[in-house]
C-alpha atoms as a PDB file:
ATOM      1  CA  UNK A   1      -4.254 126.242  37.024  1.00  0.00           C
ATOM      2  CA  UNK A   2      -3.100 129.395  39.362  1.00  0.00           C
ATOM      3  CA  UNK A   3      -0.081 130.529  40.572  1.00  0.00           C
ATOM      4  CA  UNK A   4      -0.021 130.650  44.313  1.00  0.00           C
ATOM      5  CA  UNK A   5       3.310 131.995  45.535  1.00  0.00           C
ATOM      6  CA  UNK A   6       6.653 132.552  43.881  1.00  0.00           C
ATOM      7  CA  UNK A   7      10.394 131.815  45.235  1.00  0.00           C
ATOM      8  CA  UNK A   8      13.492 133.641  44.542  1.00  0.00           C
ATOM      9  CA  UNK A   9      16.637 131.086  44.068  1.00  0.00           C
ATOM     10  CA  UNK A  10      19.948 131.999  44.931  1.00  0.00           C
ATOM     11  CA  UNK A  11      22.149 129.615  43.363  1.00  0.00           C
ATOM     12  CA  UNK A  12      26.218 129.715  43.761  1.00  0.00           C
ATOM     13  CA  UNK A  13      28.863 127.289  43.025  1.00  0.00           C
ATOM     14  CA  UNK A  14      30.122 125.550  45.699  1.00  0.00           C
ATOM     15  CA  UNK A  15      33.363 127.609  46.188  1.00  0.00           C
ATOM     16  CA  UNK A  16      31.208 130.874  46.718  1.00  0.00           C
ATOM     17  CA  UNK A  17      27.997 129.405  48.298  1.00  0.00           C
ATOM     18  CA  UNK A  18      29.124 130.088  52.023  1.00  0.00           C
ATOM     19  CA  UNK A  19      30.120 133.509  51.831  1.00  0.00           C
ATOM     20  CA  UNK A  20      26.813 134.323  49.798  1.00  0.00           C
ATOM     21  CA  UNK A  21      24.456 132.138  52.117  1.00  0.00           C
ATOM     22  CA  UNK A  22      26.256 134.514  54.613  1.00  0.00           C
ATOM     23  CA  UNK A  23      25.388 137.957  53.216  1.00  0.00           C
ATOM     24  CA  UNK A  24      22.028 137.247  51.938  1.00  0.00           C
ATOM     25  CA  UNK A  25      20.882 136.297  55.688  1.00  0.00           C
ATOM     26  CA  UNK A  26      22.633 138.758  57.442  1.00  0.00           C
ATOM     27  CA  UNK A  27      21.273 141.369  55.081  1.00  0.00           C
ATOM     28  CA  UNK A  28      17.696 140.036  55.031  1.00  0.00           C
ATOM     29  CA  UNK A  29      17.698 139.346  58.654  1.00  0.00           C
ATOM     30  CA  UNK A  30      16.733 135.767  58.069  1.00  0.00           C
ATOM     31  CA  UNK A  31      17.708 132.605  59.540  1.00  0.00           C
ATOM     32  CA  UNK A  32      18.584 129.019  57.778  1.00  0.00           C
ATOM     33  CA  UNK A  33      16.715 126.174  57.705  1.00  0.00           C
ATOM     34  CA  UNK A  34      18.000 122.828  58.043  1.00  0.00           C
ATOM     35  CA  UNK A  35      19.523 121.619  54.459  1.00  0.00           C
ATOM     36  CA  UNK A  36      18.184 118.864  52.241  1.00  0.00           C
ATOM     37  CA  UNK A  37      18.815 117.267  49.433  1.00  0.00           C
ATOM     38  CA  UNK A  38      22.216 116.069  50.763  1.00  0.00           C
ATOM     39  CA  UNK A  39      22.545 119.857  51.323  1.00  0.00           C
ATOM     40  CA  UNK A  40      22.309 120.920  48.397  1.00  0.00           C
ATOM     41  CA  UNK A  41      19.059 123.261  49.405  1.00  0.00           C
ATOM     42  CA  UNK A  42      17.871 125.600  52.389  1.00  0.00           C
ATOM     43  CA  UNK A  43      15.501 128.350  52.956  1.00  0.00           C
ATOM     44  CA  UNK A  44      15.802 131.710  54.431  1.00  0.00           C
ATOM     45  CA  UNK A  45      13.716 131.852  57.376  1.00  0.00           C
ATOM     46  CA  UNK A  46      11.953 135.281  57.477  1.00  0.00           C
ATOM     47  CA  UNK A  47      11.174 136.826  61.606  1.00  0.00           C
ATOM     48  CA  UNK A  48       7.283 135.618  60.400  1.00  0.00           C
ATOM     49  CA  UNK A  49       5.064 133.851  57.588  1.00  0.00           C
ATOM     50  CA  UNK A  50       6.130 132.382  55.189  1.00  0.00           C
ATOM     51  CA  UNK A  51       9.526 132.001  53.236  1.00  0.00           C
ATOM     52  CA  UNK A  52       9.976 133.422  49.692  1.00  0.00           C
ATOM     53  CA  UNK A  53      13.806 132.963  49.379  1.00  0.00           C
ATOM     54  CA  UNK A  54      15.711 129.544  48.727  1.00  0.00           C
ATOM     55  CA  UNK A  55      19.366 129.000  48.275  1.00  0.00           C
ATOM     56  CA  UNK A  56      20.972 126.393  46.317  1.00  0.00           C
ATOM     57  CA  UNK A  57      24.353 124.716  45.642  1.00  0.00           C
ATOM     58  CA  UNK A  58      24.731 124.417  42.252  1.00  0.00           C
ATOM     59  CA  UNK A  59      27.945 122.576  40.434  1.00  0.00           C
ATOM     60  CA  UNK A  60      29.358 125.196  37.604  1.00  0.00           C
ATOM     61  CA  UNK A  61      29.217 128.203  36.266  1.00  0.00           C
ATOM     62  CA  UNK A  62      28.645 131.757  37.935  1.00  0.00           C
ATOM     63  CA  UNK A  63      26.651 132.603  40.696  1.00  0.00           C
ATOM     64  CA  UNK A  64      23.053 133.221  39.733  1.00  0.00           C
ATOM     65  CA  UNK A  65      19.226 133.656  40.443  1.00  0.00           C
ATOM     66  CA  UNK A  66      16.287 131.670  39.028  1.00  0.00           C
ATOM     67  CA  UNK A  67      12.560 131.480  39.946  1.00  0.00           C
ATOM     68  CA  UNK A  68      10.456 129.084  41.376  1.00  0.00           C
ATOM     69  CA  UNK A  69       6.454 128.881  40.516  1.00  0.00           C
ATOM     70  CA  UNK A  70       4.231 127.089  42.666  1.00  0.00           C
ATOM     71  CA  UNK A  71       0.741 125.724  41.392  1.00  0.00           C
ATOM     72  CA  UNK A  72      -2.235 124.688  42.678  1.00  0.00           C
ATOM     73  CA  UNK A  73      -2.536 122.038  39.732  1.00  0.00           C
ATOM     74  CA  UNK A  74       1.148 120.593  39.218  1.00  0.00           C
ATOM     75  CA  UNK A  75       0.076 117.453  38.005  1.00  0.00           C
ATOM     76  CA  UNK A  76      -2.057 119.210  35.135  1.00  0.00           C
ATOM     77  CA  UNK A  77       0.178 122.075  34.598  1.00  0.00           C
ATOM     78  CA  UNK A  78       1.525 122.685  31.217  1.00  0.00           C
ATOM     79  CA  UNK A  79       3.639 125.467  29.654  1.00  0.00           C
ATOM     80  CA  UNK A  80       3.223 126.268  26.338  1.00  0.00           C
ATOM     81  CA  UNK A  81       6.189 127.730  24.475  1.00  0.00           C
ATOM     82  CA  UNK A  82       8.587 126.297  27.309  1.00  0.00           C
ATOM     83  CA  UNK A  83      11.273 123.340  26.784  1.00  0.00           C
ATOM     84  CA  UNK A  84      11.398 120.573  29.214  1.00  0.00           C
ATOM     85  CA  UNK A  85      14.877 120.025  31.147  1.00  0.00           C
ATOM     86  CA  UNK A  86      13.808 117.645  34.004  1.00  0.00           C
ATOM     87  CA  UNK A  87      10.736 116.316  35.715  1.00  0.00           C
ATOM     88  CA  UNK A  88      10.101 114.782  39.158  1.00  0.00           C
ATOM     89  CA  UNK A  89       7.768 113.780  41.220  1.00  0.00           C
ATOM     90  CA  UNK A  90       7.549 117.382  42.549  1.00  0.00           C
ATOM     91  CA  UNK A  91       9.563 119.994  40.354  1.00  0.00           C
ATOM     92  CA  UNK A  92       9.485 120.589  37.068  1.00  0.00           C
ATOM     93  CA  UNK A  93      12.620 122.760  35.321  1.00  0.00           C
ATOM     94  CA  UNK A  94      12.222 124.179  32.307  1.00  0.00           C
ATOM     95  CA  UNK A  95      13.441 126.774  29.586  1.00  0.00           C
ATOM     96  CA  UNK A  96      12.138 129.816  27.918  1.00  0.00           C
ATOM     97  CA  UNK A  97      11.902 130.729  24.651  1.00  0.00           C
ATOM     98  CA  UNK A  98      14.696 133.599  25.612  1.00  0.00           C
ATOM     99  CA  UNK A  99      16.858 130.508  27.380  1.00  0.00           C
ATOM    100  CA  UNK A 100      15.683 131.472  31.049  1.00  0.00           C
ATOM    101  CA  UNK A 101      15.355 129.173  33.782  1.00  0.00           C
ATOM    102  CA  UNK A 102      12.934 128.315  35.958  1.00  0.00           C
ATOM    103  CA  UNK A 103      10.760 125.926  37.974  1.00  0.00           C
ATOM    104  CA  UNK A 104       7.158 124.996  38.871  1.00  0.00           C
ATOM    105  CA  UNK A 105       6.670 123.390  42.025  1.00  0.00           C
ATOM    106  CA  UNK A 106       3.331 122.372  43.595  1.00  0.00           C
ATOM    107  CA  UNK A 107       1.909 124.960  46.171  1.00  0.00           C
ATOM    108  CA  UNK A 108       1.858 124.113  49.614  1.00  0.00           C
ATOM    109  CA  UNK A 109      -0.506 126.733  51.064  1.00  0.00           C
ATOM    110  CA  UNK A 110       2.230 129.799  51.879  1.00  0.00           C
ATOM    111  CA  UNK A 111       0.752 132.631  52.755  1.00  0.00           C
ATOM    112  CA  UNK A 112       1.478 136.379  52.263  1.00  0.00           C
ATOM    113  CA  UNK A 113       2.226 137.921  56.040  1.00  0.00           C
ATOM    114  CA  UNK A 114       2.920 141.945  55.582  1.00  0.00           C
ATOM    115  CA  UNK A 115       5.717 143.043  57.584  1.00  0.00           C
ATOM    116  CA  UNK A 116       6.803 147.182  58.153  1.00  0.00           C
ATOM    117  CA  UNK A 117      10.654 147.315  56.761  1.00  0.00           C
ATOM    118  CA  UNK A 118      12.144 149.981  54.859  1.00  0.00           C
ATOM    119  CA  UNK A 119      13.493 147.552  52.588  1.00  0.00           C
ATOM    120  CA  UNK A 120      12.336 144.052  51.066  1.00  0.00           C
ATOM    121  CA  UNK A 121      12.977 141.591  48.181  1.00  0.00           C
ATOM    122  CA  UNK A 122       9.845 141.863  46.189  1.00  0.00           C
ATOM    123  CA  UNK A 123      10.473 141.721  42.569  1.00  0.00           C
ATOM    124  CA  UNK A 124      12.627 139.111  40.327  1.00  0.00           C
ATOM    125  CA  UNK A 125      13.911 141.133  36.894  1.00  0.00           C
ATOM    126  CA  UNK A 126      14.008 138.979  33.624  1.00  0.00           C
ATOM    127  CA  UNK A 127      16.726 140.254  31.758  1.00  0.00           C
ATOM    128  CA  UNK A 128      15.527 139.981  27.825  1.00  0.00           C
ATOM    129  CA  UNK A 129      17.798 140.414  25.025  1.00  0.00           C
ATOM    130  CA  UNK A 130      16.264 142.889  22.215  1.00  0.00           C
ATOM    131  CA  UNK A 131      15.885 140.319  19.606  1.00  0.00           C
ATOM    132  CA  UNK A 132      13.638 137.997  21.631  1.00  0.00           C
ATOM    133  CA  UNK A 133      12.079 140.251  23.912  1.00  0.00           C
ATOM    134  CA  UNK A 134       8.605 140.600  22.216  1.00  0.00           C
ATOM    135  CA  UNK A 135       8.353 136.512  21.978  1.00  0.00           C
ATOM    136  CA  UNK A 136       9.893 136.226  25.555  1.00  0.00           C
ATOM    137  CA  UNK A 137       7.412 138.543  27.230  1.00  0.00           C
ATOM    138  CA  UNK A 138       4.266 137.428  25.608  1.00  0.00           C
ATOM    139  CA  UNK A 139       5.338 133.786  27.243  1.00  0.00           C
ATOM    140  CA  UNK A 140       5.292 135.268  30.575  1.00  0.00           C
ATOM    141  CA  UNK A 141       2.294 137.136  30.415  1.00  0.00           C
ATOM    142  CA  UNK A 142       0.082 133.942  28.774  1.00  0.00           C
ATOM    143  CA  UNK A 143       2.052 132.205  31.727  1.00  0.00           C
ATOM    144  CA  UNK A 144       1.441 134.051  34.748  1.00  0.00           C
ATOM    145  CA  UNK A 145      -1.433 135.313  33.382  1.00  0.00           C
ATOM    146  CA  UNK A 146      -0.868 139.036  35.336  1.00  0.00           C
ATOM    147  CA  UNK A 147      -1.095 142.255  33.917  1.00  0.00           C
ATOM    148  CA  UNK A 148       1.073 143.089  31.827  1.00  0.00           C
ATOM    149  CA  UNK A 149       1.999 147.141  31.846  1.00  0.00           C
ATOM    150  CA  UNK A 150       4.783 149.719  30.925  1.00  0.00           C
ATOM    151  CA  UNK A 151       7.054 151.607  33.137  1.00  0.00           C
ATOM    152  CA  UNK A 152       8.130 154.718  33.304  1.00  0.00           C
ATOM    153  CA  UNK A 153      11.112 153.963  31.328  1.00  0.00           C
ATOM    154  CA  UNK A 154      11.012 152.609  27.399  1.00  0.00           C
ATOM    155  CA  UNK A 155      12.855 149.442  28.411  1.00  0.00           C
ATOM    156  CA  UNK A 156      10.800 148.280  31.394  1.00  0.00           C
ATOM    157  CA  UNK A 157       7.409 146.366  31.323  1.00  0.00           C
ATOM    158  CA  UNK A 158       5.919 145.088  34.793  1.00  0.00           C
ATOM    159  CA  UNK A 159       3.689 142.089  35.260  1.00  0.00           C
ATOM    160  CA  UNK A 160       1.860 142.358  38.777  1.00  0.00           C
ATOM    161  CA  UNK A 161       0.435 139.812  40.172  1.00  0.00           C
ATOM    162  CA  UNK A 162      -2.476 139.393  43.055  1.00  0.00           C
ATOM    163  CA  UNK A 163      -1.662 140.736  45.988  1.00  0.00           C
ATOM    164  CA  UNK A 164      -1.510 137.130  47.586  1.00  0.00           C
ATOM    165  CA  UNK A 165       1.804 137.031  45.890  1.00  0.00           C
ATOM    166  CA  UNK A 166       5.484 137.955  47.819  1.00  0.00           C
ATOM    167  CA  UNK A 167       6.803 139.033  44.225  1.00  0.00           C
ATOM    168  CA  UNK A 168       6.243 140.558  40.969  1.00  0.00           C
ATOM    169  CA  UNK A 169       7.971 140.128  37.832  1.00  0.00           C
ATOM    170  CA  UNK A 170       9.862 142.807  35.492  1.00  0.00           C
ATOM    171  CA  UNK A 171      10.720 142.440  31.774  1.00  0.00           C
ATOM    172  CA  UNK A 172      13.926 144.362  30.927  1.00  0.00           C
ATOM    173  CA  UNK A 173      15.325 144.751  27.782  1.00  0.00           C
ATOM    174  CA  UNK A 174      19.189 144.532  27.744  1.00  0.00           C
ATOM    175  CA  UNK A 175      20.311 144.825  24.619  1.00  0.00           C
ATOM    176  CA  UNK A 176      22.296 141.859  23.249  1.00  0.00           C
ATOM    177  CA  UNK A 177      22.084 140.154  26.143  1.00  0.00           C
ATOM    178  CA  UNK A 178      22.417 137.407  27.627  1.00  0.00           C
ATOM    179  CA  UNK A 179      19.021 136.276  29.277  1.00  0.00           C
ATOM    180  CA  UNK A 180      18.858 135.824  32.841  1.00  0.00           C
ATOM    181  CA  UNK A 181      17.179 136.596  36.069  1.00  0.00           C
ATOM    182  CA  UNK A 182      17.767 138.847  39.053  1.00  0.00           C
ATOM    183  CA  UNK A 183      16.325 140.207  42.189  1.00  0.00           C
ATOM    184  CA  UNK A 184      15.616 143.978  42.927  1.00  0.00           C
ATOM    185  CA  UNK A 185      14.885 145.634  46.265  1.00  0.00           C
ATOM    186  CA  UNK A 186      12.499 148.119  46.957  1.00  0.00           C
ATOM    187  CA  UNK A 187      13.569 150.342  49.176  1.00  0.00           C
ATOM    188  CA  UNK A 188      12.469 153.925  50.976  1.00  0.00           C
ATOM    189  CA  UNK A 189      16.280 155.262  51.074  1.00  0.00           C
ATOM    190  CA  UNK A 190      18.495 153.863  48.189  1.00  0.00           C
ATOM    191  CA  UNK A 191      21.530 155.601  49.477  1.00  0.00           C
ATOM    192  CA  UNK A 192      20.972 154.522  53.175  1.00  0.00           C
ATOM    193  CA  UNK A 193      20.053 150.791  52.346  1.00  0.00           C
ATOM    194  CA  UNK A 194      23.025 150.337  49.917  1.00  0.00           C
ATOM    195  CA  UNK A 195      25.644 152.040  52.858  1.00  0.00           C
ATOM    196  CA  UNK A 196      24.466 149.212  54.813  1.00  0.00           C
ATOM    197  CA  UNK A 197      24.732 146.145  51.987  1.00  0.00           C
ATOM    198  CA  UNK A 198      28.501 147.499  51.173  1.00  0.00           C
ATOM    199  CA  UNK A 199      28.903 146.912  55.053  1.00  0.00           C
ATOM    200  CA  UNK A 200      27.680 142.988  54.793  1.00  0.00           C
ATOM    201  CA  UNK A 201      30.251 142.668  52.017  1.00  0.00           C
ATOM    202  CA  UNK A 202      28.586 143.579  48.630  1.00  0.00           C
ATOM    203  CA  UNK A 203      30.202 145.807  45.790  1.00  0.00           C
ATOM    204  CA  UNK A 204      28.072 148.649  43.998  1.00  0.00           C
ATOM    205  CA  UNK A 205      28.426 147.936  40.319  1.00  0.00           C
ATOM    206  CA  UNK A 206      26.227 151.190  39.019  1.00  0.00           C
ATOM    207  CA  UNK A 207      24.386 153.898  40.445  1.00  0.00           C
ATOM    208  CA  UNK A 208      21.383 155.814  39.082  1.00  0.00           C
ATOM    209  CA  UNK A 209      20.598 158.555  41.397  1.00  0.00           C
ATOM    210  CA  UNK A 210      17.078 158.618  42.320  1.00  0.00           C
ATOM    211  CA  UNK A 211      16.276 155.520  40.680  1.00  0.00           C
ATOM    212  CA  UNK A 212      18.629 152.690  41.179  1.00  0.00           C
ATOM    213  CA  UNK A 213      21.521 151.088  42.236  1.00  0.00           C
ATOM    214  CA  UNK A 214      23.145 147.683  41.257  1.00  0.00           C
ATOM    215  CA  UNK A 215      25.002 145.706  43.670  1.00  0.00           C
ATOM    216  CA  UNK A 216      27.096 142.071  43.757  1.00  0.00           C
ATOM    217  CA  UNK A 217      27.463 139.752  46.744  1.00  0.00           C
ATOM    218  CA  UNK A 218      30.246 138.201  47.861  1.00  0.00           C
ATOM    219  CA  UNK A 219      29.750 135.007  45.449  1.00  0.00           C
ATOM    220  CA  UNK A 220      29.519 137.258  42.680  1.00  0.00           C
ATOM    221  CA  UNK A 221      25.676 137.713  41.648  1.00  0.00           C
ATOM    222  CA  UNK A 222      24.276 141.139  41.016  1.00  0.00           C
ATOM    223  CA  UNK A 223      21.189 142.475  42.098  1.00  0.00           C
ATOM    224  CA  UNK A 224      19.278 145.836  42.803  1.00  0.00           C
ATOM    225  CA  UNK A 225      18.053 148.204  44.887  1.00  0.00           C
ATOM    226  CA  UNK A 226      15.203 150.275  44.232  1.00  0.00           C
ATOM    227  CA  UNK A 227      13.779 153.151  44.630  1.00  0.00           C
ATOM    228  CA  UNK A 228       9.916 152.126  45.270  1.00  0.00           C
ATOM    229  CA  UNK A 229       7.814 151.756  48.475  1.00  0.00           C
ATOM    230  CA  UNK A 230       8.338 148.579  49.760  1.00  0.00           C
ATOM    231  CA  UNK A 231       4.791 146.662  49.725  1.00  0.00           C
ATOM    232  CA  UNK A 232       5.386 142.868  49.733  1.00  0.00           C
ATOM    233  CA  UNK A 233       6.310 141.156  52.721  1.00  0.00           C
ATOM    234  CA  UNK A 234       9.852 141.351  54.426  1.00  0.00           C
END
């Protein structure tokens, strides 16, 4: 049982979902596919291959991010250490040990298509509170089953998956929490590429200089920029 692509899930309330629909395709430079699921769910459209970024239309709370795995063996798949929440016919959600999120799907044969931008959505962040982060990482590692390695900084590990993959995971320790997901950038000029987010409508929220900035969209969800070569398609 493999992992053969990953999604990133915007999710907003239904109040907020427009204007962030809005600013993540203007700043992605993506177009919408038709809705489904009596709207609750579309795709951004990248210019070519396939799509790695899904929005959704969720009912409460704030605006958020969660992940999406898809297998070649859903029917088979299990996930040790994980709690059930639902299961269909074609999605199963489920909890980590940390409280986190997230879906497997089956795989539908998307494919990895490089594109040359100086900016891309390649990476989702789990955000790990101290206490659990041992126990929360070693599920994602046995899960994925990618390498897991440190960072440069004391309270970053990276898991990295094939190169068939449009995204890699990061395990961040934040303290006292609370667990979560969200999406970083990588980006070739920080400065430049948050200058033109601000102009779509987003907010910077903290700046590292040389490493780092962290942004919110209009509907209220935080994410980051990066500096780091972009090499996942975009």
């Amino acid at each position: 049982m493999t992992i053969r692509w990953v999604t990133g899930f915007l999710d907003s309330p239904a109040g907020l979902a427009a204007a962030g629909e809005r600013f993540w395709l203007a700043v992605t430079g993506s177009v919408m596919s038709p809705r489904r699921g009596g709207g609750t769910f579309a795709t951004l459209l990248p210019p070519a291959g396939d799509p790695w970024l899904r929005v959704q239309v969720v009912g409460d709370g704030p605006a958020r991010t969660h992940l999406d795995l898809h297998v070649d063996d859903f029917a088979g798949f299990e996930v040790p250490g994980a709690r059930v929440v639902d299961r269909q016919d074609d999605v199963m959600v489920l909890r980590s040990p940390a409280g986190i999120v997230f879906c497997v799907v089956p795989w539908s044969g998307e494919k990895i298509v490089a594109l040359d931008r100086s900016a891309v959505v390649d990476q989702v962040c789990l955000d790990i509170p101290d206490q659990l982060y041992e126990v929360e990482a070693a599920f994602w590692t046995a899960l994925t089953g990618w390498a897991r390695t440190p960072s440069g900084a004391p309270e970053f590990e990276h898991l990295t998956p094939p190169p068939t993959l449009p995204m890699k995971l990061l395990l961040q320790r934040v303290g006292a929490g609370p667990a979560g997901m969200h999406l970083d950038w990588a980006c070739t000029d920080v400065p430049g590429e948050v200058a033109r987010h601000e102009s779509l409508g987003a907010t910077v929220v903290r700046r590292v200089p040389g490493d780092w900035t962290t942004l919110r969209d209009p509907a209220g969800r935080e994410y980051c920029l990066t500096a780091r070569p972009p090499r996942r398609p975009g």
